[in-house]
PDB file of N, CA and C in Angstrom:
ATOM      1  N   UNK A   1      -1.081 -11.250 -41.630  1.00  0.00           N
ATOM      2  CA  UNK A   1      -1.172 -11.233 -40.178  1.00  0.00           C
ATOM      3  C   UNK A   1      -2.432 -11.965 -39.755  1.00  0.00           C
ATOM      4  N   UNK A   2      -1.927 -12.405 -38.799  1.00  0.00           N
ATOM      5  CA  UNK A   2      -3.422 -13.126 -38.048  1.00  0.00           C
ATOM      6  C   UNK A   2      -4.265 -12.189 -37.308  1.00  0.00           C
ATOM      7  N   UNK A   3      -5.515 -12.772 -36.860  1.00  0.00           N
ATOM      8  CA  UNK A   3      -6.249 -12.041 -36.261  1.00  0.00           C
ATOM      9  C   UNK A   3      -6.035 -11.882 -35.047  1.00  0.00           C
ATOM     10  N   UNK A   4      -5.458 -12.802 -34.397  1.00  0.00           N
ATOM     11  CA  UNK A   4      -4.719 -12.629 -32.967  1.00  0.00           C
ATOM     12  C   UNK A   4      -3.775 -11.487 -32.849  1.00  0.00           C
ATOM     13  N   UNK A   5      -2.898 -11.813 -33.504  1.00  0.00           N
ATOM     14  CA  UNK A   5      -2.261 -10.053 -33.771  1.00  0.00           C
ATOM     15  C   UNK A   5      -2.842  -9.046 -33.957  1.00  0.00           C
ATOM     16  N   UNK A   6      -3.699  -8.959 -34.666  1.00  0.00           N
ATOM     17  CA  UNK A   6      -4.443  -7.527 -34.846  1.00  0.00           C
ATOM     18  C   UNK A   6      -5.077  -7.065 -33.439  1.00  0.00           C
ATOM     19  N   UNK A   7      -5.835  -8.611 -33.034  1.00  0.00           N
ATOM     20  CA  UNK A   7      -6.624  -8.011 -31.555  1.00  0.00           C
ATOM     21  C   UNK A   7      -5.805  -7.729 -30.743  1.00  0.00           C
ATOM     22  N   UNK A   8      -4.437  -8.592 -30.601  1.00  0.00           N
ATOM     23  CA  UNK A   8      -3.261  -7.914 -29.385  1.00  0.00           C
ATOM     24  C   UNK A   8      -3.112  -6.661 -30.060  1.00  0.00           C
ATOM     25  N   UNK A   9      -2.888  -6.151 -30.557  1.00  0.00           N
ATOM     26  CA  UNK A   9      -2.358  -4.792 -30.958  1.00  0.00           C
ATOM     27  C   UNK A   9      -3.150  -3.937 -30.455  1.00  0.00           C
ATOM     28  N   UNK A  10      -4.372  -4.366 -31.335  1.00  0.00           N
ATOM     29  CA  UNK A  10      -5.835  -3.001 -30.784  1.00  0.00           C
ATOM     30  C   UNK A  10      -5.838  -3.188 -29.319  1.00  0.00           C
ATOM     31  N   UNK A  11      -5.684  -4.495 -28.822  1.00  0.00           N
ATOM     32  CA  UNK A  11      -5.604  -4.510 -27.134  1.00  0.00           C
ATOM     33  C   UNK A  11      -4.811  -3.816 -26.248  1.00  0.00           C
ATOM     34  N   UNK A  12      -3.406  -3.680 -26.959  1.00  0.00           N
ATOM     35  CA  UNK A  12      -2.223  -2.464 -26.250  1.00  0.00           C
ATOM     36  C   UNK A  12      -2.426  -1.437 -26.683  1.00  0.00           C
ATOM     37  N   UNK A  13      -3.192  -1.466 -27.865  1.00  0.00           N
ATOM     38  CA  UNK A  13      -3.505   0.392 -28.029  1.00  0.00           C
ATOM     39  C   UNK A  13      -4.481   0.966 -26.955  1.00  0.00           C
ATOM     40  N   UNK A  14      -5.616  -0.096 -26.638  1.00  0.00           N
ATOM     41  CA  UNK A  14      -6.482   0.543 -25.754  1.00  0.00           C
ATOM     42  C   UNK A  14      -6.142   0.635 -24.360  1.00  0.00           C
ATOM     43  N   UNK A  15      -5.128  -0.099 -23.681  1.00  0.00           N
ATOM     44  CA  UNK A  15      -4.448  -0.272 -22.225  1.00  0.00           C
ATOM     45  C   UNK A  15      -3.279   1.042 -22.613  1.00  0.00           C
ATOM     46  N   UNK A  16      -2.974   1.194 -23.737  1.00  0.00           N
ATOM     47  CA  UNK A  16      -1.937   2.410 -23.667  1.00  0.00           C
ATOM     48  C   UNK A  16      -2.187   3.699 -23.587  1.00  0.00           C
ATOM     49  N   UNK A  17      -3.729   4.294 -23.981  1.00  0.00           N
ATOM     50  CA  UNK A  17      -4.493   5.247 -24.025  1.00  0.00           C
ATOM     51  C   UNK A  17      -5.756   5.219 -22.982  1.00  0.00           C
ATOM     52  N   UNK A  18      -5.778   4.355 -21.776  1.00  0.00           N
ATOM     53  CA  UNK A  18      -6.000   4.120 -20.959  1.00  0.00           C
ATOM     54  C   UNK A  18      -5.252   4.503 -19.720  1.00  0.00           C
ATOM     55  N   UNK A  19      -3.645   4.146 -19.913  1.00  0.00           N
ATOM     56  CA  UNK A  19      -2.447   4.515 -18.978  1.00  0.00           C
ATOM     57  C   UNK A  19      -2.304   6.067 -18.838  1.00  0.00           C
ATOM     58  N   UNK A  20      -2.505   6.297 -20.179  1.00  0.00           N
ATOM     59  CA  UNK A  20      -2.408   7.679 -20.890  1.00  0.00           C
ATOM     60  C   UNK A  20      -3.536   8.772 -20.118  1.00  0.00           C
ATOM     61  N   UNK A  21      -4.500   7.904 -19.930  1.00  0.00           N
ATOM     62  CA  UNK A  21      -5.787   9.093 -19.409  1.00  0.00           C
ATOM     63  C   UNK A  21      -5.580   9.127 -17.721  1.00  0.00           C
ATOM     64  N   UNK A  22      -5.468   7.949 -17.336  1.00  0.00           N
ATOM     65  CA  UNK A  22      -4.850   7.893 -15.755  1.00  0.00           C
ATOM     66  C   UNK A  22      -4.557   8.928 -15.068  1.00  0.00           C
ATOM     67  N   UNK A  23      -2.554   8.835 -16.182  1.00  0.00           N
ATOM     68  CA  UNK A  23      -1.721   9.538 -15.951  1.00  0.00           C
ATOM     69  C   UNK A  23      -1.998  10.663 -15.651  1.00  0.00           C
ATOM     70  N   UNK A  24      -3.068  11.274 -16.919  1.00  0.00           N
ATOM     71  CA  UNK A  24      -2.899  12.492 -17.342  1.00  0.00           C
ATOM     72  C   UNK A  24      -4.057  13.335 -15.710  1.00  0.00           C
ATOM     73  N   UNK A  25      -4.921  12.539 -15.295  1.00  0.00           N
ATOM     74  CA  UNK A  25      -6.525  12.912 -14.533  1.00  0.00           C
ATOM     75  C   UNK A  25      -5.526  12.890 -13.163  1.00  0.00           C
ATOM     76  N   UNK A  26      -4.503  11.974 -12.846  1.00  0.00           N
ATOM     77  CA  UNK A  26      -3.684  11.990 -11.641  1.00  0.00           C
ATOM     78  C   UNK A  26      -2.806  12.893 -11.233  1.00  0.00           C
ATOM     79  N   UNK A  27      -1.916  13.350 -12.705  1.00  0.00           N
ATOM     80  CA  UNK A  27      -1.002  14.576 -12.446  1.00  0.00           C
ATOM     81  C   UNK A  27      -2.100  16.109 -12.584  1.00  0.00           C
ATOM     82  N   UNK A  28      -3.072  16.173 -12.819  1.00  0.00           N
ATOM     83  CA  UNK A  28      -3.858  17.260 -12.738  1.00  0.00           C
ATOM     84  C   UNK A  28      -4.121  17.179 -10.951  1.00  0.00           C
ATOM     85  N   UNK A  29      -4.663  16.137 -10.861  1.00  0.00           N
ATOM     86  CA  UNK A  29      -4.950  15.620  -9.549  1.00  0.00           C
ATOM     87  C   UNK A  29      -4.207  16.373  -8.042  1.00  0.00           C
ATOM     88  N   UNK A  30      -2.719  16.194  -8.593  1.00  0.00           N
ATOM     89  CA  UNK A  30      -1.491  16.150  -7.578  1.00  0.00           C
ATOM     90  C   UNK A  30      -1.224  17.630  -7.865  1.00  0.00           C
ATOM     91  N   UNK A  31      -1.460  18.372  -8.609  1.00  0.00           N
ATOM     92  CA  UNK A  31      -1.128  19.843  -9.498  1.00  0.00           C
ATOM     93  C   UNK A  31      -2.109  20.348  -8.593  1.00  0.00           C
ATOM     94  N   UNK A  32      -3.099  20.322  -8.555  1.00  0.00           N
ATOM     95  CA  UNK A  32      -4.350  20.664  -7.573  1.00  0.00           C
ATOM     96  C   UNK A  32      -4.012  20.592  -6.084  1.00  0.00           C
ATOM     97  N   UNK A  33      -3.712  19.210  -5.669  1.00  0.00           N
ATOM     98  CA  UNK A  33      -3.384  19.248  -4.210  1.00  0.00           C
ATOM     99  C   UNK A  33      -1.858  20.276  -3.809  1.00  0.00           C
ATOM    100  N   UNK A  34      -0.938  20.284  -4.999  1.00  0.00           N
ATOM    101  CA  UNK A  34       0.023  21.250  -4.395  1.00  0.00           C
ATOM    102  C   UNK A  34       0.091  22.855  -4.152  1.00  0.00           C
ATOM    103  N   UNK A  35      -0.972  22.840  -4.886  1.00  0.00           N
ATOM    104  CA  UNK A  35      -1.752  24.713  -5.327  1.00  0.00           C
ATOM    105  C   UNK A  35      -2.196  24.703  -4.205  1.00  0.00           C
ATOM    106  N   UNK A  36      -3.141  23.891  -3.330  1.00  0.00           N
ATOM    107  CA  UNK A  36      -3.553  23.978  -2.204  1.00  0.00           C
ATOM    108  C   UNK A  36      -2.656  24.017  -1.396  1.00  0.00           C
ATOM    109  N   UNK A  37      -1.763  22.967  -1.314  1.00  0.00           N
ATOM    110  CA  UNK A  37      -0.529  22.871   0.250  1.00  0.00           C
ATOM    111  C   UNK A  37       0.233  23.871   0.375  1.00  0.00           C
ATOM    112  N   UNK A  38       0.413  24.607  -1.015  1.00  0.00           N
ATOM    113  CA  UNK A  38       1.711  25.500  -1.285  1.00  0.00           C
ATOM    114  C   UNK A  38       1.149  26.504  -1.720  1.00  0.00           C
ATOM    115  N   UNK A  39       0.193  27.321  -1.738  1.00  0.00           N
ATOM    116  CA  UNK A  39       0.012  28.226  -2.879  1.00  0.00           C
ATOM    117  C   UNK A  39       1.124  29.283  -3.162  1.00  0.00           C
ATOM    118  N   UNK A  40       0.883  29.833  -4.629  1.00  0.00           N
ATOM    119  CA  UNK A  40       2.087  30.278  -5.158  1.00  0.00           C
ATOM    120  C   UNK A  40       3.131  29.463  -5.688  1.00  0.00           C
ATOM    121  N   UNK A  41       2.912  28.354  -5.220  1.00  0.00           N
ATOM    122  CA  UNK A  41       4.470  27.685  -5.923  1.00  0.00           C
ATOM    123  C   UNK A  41       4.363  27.606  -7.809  1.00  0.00           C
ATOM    124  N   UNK A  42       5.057  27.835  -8.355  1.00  0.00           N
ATOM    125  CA  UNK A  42       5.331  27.821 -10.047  1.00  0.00           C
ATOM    126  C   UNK A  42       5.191  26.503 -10.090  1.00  0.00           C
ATOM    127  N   UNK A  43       6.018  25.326 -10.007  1.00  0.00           N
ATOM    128  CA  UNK A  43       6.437  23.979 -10.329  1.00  0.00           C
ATOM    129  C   UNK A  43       6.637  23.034  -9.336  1.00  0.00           C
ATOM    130  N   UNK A  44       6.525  21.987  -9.176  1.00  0.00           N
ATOM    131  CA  UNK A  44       6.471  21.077  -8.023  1.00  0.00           C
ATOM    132  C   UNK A  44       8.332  21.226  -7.629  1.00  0.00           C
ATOM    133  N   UNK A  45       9.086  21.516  -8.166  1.00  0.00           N
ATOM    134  CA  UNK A  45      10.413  21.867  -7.441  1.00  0.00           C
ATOM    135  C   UNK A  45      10.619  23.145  -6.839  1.00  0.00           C
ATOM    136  N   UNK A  46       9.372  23.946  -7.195  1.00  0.00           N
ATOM    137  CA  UNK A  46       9.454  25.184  -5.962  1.00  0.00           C
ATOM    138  C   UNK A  46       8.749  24.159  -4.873  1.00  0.00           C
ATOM    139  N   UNK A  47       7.779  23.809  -4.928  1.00  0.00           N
ATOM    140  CA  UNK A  47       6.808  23.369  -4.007  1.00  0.00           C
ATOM    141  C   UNK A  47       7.683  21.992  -3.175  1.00  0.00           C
ATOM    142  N   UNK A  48       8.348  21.333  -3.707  1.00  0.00           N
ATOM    143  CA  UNK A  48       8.970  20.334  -2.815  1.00  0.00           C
ATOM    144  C   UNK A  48      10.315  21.185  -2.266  1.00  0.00           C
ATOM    145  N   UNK A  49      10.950  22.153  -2.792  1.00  0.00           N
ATOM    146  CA  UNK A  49      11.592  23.319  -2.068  1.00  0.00           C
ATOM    147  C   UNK A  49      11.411  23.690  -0.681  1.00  0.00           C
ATOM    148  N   UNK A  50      10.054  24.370  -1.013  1.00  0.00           N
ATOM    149  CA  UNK A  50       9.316  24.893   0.156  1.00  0.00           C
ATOM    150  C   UNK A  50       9.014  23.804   1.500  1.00  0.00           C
ATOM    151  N   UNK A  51       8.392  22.566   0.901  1.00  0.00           N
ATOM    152  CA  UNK A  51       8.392  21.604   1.803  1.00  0.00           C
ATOM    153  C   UNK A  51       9.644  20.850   2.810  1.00  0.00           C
ATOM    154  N   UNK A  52      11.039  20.862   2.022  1.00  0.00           N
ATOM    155  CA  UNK A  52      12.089  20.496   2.782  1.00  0.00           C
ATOM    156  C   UNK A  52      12.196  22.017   3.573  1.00  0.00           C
ATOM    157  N   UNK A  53      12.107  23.340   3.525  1.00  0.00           N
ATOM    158  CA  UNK A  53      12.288  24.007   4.115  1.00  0.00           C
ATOM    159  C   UNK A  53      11.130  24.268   5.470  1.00  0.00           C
ATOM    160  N   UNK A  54      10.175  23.721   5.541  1.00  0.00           N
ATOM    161  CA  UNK A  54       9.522  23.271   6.193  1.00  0.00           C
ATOM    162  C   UNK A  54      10.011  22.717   6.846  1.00  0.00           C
ATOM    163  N   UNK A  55       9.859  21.218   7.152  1.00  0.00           N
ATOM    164  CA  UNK A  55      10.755  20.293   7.682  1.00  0.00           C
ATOM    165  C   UNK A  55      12.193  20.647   8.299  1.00  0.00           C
ATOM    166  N   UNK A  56      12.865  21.208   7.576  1.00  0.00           N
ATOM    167  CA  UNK A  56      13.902  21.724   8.111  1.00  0.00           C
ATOM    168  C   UNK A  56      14.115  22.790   9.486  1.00  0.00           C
ATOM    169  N   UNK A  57      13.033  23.480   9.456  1.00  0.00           N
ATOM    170  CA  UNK A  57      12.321  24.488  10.138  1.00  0.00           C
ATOM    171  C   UNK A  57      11.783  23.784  11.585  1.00  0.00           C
ATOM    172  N   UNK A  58      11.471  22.970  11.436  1.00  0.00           N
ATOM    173  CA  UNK A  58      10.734  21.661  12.401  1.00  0.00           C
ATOM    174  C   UNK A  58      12.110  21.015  13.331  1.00  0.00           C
ATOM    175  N   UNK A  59      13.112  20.672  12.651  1.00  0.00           N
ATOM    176  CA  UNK A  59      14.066  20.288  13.215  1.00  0.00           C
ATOM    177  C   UNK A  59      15.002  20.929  13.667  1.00  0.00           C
ATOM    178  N   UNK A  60      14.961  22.191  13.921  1.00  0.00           N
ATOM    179  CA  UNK A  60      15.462  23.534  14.233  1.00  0.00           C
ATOM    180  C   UNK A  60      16.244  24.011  13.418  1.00  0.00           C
ATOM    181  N   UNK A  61      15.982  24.133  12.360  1.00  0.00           N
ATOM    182  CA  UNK A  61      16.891  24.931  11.245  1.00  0.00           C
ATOM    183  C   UNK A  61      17.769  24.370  10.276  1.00  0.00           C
ATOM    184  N   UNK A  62      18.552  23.061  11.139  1.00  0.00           N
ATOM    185  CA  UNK A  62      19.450  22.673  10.289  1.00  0.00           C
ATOM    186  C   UNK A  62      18.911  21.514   9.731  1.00  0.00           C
ATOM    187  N   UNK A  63      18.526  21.126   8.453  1.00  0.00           N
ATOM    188  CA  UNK A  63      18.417  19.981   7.374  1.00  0.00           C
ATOM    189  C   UNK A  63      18.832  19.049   8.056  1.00  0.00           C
ATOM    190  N   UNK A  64      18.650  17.648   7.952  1.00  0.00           N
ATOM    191  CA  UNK A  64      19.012  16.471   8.856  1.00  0.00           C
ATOM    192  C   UNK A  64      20.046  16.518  10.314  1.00  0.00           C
ATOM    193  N   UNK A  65      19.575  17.532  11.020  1.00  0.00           N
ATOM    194  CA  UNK A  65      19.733  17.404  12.729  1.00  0.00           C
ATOM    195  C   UNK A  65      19.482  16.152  13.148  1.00  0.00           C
ATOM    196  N   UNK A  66      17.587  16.606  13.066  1.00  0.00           N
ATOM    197  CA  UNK A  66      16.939  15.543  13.659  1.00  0.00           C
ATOM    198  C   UNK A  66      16.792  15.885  15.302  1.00  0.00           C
ATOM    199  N   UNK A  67      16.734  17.295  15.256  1.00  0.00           N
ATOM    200  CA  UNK A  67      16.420  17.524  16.695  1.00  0.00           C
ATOM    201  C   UNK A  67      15.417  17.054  17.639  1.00  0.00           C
ATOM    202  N   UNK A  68      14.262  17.611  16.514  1.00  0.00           N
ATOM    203  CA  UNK A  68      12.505  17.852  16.186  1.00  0.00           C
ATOM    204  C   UNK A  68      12.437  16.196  16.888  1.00  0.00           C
ATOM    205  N   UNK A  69      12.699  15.367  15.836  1.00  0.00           N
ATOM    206  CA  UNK A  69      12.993  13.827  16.622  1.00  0.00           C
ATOM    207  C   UNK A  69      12.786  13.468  17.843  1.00  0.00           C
ATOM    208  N   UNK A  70      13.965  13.975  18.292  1.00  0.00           N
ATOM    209  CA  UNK A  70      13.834  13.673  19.584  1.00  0.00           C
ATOM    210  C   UNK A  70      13.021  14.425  20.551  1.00  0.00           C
ATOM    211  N   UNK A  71      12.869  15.256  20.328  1.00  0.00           N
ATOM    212  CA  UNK A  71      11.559  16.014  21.258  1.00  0.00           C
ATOM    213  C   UNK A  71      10.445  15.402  21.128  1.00  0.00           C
ATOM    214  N   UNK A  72      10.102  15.052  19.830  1.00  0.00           N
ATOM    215  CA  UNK A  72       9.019  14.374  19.576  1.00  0.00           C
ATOM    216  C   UNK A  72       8.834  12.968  20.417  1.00  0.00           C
ATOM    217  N   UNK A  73       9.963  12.098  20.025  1.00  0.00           N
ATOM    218  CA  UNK A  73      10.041  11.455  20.954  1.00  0.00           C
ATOM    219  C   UNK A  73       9.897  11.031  22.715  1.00  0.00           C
ATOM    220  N   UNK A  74      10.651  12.070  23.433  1.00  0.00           N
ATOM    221  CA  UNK A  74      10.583  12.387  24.521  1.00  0.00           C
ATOM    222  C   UNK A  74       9.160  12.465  25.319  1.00  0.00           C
ATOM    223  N   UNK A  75       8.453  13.524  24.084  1.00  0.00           N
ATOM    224  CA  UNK A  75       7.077  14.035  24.225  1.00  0.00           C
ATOM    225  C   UNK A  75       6.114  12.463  24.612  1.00  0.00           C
ATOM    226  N   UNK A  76       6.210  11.953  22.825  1.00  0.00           N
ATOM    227  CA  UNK A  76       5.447  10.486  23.257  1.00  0.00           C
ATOM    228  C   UNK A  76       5.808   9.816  24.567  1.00  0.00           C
ATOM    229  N   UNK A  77       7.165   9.583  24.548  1.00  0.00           N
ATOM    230  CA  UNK A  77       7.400   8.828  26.147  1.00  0.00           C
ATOM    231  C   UNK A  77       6.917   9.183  27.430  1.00  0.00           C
ATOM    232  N   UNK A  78       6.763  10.399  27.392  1.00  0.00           N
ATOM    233  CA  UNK A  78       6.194  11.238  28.750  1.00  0.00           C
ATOM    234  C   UNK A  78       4.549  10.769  28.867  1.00  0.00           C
ATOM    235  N   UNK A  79       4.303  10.917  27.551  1.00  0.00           N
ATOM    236  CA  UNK A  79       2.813  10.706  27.131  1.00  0.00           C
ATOM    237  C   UNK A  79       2.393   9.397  27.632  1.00  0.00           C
ATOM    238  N   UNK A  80       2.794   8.663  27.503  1.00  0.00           N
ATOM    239  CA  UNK A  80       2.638   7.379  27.810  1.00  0.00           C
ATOM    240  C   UNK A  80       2.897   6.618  29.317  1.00  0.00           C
ATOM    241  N   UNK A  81       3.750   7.375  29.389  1.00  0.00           N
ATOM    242  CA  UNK A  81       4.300   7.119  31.069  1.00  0.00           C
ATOM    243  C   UNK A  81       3.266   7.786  31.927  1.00  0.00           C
ATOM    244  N   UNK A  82       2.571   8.613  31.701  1.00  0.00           N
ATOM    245  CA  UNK A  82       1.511   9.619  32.222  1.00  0.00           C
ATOM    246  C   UNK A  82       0.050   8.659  32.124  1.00  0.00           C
ATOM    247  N   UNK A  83      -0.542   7.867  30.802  1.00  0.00           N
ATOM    248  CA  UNK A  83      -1.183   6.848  30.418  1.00  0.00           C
ATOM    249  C   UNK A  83      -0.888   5.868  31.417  1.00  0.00           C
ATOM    250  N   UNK A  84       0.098   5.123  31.794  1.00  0.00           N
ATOM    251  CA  UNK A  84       0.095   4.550  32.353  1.00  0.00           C
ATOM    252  C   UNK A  84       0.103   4.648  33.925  1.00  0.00           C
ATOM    253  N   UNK A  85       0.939   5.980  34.999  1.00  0.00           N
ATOM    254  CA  UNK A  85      -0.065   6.355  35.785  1.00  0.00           C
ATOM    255  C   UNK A  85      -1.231   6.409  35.810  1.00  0.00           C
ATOM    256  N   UNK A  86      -2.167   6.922  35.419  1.00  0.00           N
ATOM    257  CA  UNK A  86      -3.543   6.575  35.325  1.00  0.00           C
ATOM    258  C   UNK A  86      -4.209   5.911  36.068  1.00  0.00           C
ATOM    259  N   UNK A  87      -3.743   4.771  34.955  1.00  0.00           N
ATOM    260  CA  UNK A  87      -4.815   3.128  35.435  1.00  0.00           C
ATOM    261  C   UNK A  87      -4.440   2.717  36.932  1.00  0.00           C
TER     262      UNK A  87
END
């Protein structure tokens, strides 16, 4: 083998155990922020659970209504129409 090979190799070993430490400091990372958003949740599929039920909750109960939407909407428009009286 050449030496070029050897250094590519040792070169993907060190970008692969590099990816590896990332990974690992990011999903601790995100494990942390969901303990906070959610506490109690076991696993990020309780915790993204909890979050569509959230949301769902927002849009008056039923999962893609999309009620919430339009109120929201409405709201901004008023908001703005009011902004622009004003001036």
């Amino acid at each position: 083998m050449s030496i070029w090979t050897i250094l590519s190799w040792v070169g993907v070993a060190i970008l692969t155990a590099v990816n590896v430490f990332v990974f690992l400091k990011l999903k601790q990372a995100a494990e942390q922020m969901m303990q906070v958003a959610f506490p109690g949740a076991k696993n990020m599929q309780e915790a993204m659970a909890r979050m569509q039920a959230q949301m769902g909750g927002m849009r008056g109960g039923r999962p893609g209504a999309g009620g919430g939407k339009d109120a929201q909407l409405r709201q901004a428009m008023e908001m703005l129409q009011n902004m622009n009286r004003k001036r």
